[in-house]
Protein backbone atom coordinates (compact mmCIF):
# COMPACT_ATOMS: atom_id res chain seq x y z
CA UNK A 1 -13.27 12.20 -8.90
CA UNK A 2 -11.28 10.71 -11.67
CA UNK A 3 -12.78 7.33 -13.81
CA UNK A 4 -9.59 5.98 -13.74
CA UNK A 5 -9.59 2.62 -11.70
CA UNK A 6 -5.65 2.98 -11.62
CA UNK A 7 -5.74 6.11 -9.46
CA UNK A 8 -4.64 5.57 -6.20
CA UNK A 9 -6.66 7.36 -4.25
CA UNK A 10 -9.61 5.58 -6.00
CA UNK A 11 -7.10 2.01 -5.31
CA UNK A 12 -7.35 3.01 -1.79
CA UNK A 13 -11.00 3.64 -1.32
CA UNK A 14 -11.90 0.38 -2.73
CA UNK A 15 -9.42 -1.40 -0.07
CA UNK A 16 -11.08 0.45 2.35
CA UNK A 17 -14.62 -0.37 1.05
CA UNK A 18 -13.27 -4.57 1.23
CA UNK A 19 -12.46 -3.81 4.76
CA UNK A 20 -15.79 -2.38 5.60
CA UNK A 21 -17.56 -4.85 4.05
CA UNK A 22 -15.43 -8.18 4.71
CA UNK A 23 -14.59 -8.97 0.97
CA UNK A 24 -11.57 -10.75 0.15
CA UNK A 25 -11.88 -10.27 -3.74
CA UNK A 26 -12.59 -7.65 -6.05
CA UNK A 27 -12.42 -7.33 -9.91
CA UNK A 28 -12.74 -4.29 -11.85
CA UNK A 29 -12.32 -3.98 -15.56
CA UNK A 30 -11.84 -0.69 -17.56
CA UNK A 31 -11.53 -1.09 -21.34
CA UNK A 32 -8.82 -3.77 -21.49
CA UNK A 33 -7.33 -3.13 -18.46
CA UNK A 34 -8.21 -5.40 -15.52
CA UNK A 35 -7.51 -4.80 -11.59
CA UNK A 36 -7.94 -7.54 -9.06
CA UNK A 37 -7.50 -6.89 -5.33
CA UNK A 38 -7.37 -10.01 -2.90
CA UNK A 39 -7.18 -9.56 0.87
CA UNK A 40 -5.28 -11.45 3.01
CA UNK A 41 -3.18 -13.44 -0.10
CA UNK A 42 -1.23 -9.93 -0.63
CA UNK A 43 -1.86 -10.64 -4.36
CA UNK A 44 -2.34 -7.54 -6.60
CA UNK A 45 -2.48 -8.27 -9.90
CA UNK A 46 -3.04 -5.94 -13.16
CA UNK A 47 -2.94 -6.75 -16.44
CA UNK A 48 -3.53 -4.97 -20.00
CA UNK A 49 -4.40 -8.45 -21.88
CA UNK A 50 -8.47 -8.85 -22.33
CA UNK A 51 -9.35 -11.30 -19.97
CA UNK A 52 -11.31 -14.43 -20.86
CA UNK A 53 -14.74 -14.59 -19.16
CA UNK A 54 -14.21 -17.32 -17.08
CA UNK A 55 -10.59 -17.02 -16.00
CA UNK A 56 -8.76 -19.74 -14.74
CA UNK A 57 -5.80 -18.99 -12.11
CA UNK A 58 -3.33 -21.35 -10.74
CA UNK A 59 -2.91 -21.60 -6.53
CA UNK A 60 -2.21 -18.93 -4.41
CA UNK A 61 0.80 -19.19 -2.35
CA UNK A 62 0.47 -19.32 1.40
CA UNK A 63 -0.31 -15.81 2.75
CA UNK A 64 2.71 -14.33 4.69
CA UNK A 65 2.32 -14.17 8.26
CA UNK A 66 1.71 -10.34 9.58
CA UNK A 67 2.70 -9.11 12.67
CA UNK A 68 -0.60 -9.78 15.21
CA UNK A 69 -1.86 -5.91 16.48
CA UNK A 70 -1.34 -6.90 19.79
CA UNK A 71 2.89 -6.86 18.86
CA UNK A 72 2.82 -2.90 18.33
CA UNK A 73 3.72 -0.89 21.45
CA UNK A 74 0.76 1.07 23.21
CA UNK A 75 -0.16 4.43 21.59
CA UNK A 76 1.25 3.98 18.00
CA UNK A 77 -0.16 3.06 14.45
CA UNK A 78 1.76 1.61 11.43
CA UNK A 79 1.72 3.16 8.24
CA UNK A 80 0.99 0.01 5.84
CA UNK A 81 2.01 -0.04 2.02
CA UNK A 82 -1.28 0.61 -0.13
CA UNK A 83 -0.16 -1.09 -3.13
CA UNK A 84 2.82 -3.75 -4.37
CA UNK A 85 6.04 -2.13 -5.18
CA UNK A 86 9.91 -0.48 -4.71
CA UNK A 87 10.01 1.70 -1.48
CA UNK A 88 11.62 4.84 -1.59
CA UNK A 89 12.83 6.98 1.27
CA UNK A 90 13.42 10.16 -0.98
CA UNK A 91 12.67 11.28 -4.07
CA UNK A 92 15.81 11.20 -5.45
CA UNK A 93 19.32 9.71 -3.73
CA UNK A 94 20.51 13.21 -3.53
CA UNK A 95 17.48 14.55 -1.47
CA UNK A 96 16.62 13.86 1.75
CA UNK A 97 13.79 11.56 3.21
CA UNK A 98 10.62 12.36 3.15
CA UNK A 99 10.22 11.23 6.83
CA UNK A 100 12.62 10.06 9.12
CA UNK A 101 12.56 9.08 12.89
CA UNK A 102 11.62 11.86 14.91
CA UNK A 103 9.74 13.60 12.30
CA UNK A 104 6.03 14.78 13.40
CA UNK A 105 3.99 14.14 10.49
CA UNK A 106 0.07 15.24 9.34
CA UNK A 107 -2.19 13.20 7.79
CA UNK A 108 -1.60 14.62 4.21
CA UNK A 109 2.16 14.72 4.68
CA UNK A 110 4.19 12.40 1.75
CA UNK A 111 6.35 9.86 3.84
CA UNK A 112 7.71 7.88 1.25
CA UNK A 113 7.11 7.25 -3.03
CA UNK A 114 6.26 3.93 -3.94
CA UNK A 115 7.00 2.85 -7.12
CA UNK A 116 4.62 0.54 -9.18
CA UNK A 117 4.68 -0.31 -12.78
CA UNK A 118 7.21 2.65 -13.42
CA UNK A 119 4.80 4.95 -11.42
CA UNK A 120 5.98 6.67 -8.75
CA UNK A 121 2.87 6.76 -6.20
CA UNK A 122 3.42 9.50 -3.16
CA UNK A 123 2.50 7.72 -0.22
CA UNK A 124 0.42 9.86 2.83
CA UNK A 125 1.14 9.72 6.85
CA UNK A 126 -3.22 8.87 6.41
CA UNK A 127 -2.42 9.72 10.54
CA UNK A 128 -0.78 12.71 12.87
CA UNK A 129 1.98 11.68 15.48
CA UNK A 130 5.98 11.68 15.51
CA UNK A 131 7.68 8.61 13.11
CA UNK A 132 9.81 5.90 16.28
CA UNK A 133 10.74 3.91 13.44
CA UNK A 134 11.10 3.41 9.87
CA UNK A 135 10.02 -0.19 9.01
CA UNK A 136 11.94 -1.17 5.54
CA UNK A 137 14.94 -0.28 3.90
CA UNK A 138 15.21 2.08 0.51
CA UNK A 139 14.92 0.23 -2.44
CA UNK A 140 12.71 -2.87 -0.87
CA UNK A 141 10.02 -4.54 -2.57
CA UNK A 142 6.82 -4.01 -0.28
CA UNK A 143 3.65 -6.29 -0.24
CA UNK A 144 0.18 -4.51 0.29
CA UNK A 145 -0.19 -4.24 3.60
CA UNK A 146 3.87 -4.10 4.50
CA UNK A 147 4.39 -1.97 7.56
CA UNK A 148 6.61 1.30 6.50
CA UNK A 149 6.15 3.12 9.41
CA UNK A 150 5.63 3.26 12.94
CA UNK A 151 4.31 6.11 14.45
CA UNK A 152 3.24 7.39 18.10
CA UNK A 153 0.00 9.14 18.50
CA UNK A 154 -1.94 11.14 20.57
């Protein structure tokens, strides 16, 4: 497994680890670079600056309202955005989408790229069914925890 803090898989197993154990915040420092991931305020923040030891941060906006579980239809799971960023269908405008309604797609199959700090993160189905709908529009800005997907299982 790689030391970097910035790799995504590692990104993704400490969101899953805050999950798990019911933590809203989590800091991580690596030489000067920082990562801080906050639950439920969809704030991701990363920054190459030293921070001081006792930083001070103004208020958190209101968290934006996500769709309640009970709102998707029976037998389907949402493929949720791991990180802040641009969505992007295909890997290039001249290619086609990854995934697109009516596609059956594995858990290790790339459904979308995001990009993030000029870094163009490929973005697994983490689930097997067939995409019903495609959630945002190419080129959007996604929050962690957007819905991209939704997909019927079983």
């Amino acid at each position: 497994m790689s030391n970097d803090i910035f790799d995504l898989k590692r990104v993704k197993q400490l969101v899953e680890l805050m999950k798990i154990n019911d933590l809203t915040d989590v800091e991580i420092k690596q030489g000067d670079w920082q990562i801080t991931l906050r639950r439920g305020t969809q704030a991701v923040m990363v920054s190459s600056v030293p921070m001081p030891a006792a930083p001070v941060s103004p208020p958190l906006a209101a968290p934006v309202p996500v769709p309640a579980v009970s709102e998707e239809p029976a037998n389907t799971t949402v493929i949720k955005s791991p990180m802040v960023g641009t969505f992007y269908a295909a890997s290039s405008p001249d290619t086609p989408p990854f995934a697109k309604v009516g596609d059956t797609v594995t858990p290790d199959k790339t459904v979308c790229l995001i990009e993030a700090m000029k870094v163009y993160n490929e973005i697994q189905a983490e689930c097997s069914g067939v995409i019903v709908a495609v959630l945002v529009k190419n080129g959007e800005t996604v929050e962690f925890g957007k819905p991209l997907f939704r997909v019927a299982v079983g």
